[in-house]
Protein backbone atom coordinates (compact mmCIF):
# COMPACT_ATOMS: atom_id res chain seq x y z
CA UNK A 1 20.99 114.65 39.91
CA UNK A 2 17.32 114.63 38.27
CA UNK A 3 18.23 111.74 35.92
CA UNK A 4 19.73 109.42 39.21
CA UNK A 5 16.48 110.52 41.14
CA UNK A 6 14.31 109.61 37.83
CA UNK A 7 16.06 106.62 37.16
CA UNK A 8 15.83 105.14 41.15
CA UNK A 9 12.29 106.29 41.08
CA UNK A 10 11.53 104.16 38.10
CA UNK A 11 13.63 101.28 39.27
CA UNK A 12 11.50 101.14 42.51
CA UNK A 13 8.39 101.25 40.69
CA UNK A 14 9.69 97.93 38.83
CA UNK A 15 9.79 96.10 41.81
CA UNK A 16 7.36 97.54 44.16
CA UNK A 17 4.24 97.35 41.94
CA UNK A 18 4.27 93.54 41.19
CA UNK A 19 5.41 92.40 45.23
CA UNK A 20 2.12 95.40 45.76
CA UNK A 21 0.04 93.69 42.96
CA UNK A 22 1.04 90.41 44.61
CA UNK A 23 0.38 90.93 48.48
CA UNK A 24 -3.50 92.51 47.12
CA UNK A 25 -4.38 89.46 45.29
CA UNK A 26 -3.06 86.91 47.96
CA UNK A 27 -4.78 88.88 50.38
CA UNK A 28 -8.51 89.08 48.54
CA UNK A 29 -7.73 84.95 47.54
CA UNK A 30 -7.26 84.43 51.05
CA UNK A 31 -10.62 86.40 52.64
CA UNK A 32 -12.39 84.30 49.22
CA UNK A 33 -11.04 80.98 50.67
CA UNK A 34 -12.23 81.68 54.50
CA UNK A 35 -15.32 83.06 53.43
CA UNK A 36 -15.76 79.64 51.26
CA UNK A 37 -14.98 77.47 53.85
CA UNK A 38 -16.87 79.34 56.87
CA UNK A 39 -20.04 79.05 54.92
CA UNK A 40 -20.14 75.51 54.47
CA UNK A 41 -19.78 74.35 58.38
C-alpha cells in the first residue's frame, strides 16, 4: 500500500508543479502588463 500511495504522490507532483509553476508566472506577467499599460495613459 505505501509504494501505490508513494508512487500516486509522486505522479501528482509531476503534473501539479509545472500547471502551479505555470498559473504563478501567467499571473505576475499579467499584473506586469496592466501595471505597464495603466502607467502610460
Amino acid at each position: 500500500m505505501d509504494v501505490i500511495a508513494s508512487f500516486l504522490a509522486g505522479s501528482l507532483l509531476t503534473w501539479a508543479m509545472p500547471i502551479a509553476l505555470l498559473i504563478v508566472v501567467t499571473i505576475w506577467y499579467m499584473r506586469i502588463m496592466r501595471r505597464r499599460s495603466g502607467g502610460d495613459t
